[in-house]
C-alpha atoms as a PDB file:
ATOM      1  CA  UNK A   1     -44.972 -32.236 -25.742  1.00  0.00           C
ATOM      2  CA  UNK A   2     -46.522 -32.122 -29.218  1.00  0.00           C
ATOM      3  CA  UNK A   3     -46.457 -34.007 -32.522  1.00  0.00           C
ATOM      4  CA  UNK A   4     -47.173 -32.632 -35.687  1.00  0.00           C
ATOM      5  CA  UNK A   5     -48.003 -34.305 -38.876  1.00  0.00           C
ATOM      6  CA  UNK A   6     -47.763 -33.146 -42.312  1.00  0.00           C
ATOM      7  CA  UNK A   7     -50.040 -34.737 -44.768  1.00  0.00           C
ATOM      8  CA  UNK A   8     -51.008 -34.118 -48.202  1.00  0.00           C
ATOM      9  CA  UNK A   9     -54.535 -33.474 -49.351  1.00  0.00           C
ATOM     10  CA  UNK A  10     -55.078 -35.423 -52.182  1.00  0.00           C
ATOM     11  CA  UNK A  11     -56.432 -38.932 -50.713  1.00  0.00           C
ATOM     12  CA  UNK A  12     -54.690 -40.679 -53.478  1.00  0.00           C
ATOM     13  CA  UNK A  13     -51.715 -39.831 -52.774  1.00  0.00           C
ATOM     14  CA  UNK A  14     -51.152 -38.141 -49.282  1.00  0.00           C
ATOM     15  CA  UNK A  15     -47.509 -38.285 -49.027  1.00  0.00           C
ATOM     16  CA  UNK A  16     -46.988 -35.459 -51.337  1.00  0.00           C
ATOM     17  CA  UNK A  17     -47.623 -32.085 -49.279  1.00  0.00           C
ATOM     18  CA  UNK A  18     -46.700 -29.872 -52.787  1.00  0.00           C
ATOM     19  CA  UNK A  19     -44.451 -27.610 -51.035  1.00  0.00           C
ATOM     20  CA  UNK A  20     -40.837 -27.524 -49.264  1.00  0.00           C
ATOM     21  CA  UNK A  21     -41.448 -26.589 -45.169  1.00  0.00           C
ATOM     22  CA  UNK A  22     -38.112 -25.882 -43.266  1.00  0.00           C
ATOM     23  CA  UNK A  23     -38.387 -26.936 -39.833  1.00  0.00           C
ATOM     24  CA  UNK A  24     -35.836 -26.355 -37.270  1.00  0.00           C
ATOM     25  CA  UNK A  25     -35.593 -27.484 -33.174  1.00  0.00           C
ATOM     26  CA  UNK A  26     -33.748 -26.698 -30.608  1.00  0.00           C
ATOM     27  CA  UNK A  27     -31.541 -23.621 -28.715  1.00  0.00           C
ATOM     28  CA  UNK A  28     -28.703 -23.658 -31.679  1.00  0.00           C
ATOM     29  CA  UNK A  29     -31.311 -25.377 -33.756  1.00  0.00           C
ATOM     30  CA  UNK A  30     -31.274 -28.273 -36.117  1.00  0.00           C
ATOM     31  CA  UNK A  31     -32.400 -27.217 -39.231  1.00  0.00           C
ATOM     32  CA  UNK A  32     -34.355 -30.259 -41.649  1.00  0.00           C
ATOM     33  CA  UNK A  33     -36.408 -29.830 -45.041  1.00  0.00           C
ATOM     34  CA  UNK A  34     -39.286 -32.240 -45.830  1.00  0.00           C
ATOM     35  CA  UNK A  35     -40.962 -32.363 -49.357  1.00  0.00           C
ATOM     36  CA  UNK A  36     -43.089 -35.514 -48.587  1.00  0.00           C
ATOM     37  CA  UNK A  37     -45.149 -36.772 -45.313  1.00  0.00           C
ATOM     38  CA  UNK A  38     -43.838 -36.405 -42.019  1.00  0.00           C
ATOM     39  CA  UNK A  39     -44.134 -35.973 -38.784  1.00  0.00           C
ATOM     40  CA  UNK A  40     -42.274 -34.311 -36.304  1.00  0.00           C
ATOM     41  CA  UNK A  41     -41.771 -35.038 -32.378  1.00  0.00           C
ATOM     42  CA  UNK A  42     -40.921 -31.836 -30.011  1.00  0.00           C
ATOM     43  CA  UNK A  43     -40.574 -32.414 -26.695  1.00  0.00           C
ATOM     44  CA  UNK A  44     -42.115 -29.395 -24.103  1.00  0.00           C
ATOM     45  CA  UNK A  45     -40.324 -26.519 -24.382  1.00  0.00           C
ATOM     46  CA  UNK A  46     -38.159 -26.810 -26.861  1.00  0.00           C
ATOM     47  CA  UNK A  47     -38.248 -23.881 -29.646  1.00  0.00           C
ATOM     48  CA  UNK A  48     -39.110 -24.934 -32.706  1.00  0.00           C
ATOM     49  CA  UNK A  49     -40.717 -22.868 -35.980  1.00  0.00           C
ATOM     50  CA  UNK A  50     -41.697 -23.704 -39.544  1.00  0.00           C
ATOM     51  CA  UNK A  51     -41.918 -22.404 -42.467  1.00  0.00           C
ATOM     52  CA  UNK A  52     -42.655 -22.446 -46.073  1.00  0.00           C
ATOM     53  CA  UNK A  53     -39.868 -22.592 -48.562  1.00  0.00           C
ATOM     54  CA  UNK A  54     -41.973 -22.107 -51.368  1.00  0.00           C
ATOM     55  CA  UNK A  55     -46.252 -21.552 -52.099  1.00  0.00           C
ATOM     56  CA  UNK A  56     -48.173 -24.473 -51.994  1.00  0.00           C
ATOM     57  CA  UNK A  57     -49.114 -26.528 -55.006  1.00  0.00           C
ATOM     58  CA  UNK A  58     -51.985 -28.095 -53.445  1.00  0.00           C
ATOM     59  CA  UNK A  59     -53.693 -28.648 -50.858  1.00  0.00           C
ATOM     60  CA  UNK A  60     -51.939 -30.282 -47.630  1.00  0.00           C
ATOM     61  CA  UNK A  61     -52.465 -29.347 -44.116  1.00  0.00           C
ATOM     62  CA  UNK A  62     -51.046 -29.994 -40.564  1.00  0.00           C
ATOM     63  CA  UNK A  63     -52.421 -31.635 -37.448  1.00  0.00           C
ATOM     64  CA  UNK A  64     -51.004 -30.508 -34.412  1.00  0.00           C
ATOM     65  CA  UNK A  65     -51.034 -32.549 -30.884  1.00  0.00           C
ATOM     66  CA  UNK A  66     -50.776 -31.470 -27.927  1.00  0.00           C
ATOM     67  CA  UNK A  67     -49.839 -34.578 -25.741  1.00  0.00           C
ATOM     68  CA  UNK A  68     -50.819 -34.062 -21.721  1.00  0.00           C
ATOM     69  CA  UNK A  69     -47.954 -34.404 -19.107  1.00  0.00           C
ATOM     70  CA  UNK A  70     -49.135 -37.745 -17.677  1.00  0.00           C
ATOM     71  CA  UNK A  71     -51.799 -40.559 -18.657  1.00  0.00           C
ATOM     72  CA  UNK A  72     -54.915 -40.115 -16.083  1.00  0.00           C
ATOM     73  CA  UNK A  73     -57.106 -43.144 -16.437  1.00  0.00           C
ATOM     74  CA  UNK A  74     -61.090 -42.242 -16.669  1.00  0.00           C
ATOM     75  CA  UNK A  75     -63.052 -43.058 -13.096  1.00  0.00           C
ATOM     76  CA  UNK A  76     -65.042 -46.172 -13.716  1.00  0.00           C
ATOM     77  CA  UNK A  77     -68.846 -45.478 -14.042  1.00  0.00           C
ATOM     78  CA  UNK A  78     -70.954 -46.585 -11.374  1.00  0.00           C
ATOM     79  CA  UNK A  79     -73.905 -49.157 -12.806  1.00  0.00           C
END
């Protein structure tokens, strides 16, 4: 699974990314537009692509994670 998050760069005002990305999920994929902060859930194997409807304004950027299969809790230390 994987989240991705699409934030502006301007600390004052990080909902604006100053551009248009087209983002589309799935087999006969769903096709969505976002022109402000977002963030986007796809689930393991499901195709998925973006891309830029228009050159960048400013600066914005995207953080990508990659979520692991199942929560392992950390041994406890030994004191």
């Amino acid at each position: 699974d994987r989240v991705k998050a699409y934030i502006g760069g301007d600390p004052e005002n990080v909902k604006d990314i100053g551009t248009e990305i087209e983002i589309s999920m799935g087999r006969e994929p769903e096709v969505y537009t976002i022109d402000s902060a977002s963030v986007t859930y796809i689930p393991k194997g499901t195709p998925h692509r973006q891309h830029l409807l228009r050159k960048p304004a400013k600066s914005s950027f995207v953080l990508t994670l990659t979520l692991p299969p199942k929560y392992v809790q950390p041994a406890k230390s030994r004191k």
